[in-house]
PDB file of N, CA and C in Angstrom:
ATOM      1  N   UNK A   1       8.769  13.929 -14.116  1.00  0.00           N
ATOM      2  CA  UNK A   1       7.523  13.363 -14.637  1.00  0.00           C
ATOM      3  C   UNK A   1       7.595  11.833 -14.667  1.00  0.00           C
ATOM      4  N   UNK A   2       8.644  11.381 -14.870  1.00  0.00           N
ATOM      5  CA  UNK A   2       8.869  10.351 -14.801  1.00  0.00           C
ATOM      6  C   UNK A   2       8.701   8.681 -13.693  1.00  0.00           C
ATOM      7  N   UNK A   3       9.103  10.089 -12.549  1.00  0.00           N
ATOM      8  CA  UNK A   3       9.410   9.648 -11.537  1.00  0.00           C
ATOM      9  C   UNK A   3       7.740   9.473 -10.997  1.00  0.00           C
ATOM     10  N   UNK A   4       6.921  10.431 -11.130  1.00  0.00           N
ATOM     11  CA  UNK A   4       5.613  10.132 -10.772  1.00  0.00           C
ATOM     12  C   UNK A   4       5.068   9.482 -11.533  1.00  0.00           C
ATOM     13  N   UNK A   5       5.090   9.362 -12.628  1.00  0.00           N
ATOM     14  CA  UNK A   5       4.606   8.099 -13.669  1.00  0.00           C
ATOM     15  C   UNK A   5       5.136   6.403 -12.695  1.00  0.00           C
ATOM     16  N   UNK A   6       6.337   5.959 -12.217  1.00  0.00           N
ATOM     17  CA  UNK A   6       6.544   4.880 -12.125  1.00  0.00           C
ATOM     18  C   UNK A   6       6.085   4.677 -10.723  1.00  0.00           C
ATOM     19  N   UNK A   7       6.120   5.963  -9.986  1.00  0.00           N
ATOM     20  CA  UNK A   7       5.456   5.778  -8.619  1.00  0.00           C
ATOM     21  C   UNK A   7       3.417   5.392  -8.456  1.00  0.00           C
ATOM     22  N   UNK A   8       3.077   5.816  -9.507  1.00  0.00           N
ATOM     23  CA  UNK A   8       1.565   5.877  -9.843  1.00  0.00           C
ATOM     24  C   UNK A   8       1.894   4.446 -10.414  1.00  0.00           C
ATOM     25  N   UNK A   9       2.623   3.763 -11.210  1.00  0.00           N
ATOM     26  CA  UNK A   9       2.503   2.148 -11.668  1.00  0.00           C
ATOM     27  C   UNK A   9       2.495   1.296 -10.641  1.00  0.00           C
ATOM     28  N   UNK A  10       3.411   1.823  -9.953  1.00  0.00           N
ATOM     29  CA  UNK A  10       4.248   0.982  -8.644  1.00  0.00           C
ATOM     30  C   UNK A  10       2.565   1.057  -7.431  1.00  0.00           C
ATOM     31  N   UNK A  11       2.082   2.207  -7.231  1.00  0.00           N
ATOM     32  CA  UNK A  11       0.831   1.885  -6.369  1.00  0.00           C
ATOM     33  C   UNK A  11      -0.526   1.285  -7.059  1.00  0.00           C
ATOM     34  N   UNK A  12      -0.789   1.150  -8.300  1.00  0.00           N
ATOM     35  CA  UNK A  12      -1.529   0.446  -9.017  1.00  0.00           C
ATOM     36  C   UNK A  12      -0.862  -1.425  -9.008  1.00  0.00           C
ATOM     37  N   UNK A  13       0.170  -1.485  -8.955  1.00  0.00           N
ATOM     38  CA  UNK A  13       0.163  -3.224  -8.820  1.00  0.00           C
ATOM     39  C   UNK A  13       0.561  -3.163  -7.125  1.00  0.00           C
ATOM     40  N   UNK A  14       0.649  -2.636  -6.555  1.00  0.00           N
ATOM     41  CA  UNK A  14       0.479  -3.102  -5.137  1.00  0.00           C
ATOM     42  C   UNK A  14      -1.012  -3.306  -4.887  1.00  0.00           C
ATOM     43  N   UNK A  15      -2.050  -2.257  -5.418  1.00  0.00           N
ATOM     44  CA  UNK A  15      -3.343  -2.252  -5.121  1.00  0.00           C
ATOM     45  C   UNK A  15      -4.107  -3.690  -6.128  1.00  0.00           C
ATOM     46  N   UNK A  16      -3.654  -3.717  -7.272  1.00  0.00           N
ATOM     47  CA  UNK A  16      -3.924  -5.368  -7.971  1.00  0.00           C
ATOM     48  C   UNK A  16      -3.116  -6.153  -7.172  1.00  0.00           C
ATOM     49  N   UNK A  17      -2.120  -6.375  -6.591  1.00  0.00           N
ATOM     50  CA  UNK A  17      -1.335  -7.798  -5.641  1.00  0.00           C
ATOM     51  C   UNK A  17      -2.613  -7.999  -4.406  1.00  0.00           C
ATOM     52  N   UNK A  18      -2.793  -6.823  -3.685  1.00  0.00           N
ATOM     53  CA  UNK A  18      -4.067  -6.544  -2.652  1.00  0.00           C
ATOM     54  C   UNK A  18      -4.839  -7.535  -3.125  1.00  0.00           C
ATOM     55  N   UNK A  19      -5.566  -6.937  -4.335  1.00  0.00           N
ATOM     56  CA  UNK A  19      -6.900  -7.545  -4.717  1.00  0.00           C
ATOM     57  C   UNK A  19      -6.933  -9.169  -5.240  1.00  0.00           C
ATOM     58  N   UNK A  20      -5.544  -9.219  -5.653  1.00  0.00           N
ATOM     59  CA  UNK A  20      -5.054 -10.764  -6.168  1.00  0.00           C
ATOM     60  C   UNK A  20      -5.045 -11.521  -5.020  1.00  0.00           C
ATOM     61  N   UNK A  21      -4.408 -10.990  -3.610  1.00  0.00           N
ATOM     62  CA  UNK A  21      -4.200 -11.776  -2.222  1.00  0.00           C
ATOM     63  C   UNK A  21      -5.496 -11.962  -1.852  1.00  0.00           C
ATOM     64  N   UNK A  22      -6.213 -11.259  -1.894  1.00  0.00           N
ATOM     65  CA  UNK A  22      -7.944 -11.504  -1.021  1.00  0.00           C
ATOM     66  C   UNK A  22      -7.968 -11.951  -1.886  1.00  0.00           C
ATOM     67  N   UNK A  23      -8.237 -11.983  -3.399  1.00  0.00           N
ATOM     68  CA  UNK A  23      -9.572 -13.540  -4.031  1.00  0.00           C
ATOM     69  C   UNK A  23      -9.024 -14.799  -3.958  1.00  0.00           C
ATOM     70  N   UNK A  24      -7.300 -14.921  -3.633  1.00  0.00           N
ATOM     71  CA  UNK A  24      -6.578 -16.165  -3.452  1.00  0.00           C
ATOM     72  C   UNK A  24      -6.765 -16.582  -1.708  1.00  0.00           C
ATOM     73  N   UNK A  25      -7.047 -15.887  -0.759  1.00  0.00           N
ATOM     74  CA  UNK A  25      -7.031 -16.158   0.656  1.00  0.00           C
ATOM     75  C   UNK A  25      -8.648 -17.070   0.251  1.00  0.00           C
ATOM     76  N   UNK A  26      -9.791 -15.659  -0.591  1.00  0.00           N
ATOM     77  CA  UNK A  26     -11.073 -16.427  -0.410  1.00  0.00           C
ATOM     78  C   UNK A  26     -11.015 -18.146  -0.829  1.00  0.00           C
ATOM     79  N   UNK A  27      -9.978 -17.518  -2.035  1.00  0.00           N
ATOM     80  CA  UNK A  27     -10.399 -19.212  -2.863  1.00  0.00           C
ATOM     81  C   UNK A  27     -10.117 -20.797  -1.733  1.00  0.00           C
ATOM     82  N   UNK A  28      -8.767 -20.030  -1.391  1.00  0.00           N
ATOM     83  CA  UNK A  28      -8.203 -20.712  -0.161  1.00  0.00           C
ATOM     84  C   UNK A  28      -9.252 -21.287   0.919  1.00  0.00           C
ATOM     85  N   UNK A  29      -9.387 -20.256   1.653  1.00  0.00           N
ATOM     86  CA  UNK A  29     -10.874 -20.566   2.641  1.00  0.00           C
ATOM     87  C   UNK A  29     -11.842 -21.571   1.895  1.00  0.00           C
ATOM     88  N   UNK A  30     -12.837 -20.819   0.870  1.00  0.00           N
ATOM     89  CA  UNK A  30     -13.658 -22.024   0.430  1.00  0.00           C
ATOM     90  C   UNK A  30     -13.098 -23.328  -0.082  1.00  0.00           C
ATOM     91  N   UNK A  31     -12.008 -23.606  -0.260  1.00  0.00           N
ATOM     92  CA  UNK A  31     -11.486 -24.979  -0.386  1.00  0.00           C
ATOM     93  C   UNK A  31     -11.235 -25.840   0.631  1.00  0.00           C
ATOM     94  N   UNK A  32     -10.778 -25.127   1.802  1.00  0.00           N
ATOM     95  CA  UNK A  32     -10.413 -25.265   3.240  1.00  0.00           C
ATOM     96  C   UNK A  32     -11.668 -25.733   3.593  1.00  0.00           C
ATOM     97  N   UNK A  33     -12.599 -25.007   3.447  1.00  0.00           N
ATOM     98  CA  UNK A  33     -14.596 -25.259   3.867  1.00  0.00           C
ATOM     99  C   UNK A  33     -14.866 -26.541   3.361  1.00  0.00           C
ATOM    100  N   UNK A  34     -14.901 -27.035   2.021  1.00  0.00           N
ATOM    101  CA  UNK A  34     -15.001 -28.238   1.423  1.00  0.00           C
ATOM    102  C   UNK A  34     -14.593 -29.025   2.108  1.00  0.00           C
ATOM    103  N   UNK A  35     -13.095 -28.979   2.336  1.00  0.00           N
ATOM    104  CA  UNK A  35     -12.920 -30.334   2.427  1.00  0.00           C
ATOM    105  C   UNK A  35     -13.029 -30.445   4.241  1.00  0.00           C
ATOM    106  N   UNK A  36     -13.371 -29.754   4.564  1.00  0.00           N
ATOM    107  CA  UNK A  36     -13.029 -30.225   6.583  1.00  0.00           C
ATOM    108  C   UNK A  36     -15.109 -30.681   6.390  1.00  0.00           C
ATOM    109  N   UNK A  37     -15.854 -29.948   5.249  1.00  0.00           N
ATOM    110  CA  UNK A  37     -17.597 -30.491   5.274  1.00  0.00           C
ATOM    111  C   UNK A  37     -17.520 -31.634   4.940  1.00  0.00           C
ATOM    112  N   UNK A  38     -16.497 -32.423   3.988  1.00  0.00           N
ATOM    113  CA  UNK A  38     -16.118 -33.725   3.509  1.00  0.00           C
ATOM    114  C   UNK A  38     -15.650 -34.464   3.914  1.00  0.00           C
ATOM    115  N   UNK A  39     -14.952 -34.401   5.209  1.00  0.00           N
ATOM    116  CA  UNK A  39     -14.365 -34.878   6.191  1.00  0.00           C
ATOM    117  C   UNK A  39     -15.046 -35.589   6.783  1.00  0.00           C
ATOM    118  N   UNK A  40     -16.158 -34.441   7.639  1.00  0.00           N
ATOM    119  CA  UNK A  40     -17.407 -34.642   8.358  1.00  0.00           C
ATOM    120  C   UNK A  40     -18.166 -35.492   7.995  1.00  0.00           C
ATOM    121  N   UNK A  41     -18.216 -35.686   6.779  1.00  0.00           N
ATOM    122  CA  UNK A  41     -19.660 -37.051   6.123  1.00  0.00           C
ATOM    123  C   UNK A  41     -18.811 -37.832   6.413  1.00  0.00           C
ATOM    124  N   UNK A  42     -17.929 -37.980   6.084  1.00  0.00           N
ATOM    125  CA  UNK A  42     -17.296 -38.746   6.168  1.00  0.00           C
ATOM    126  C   UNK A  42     -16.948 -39.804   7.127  1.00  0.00           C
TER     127      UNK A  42
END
């Protein structure tokens, strides 16, 4: 029982790291967007 308890934890923070990596790639990108549009006026 155990053993499926830590295996069910263990695929719940891989699936939150997932979801943590995409909103950090997005944040990434739209910062990336800023500054190359800031560039441009520039």
């Amino acid at each position: 029982m155990n053993i499926s308890i830590m295996r069910l934890v263990d695929e719940n923070r891989s699936v939150r790291d997932y979801a943590t990596n995409l909103i950090f790639i997005k944040l990434v990108a739209s910062l990336s967007e800023e500054t190359i549009n800031t560039q441009e006026d520039g």
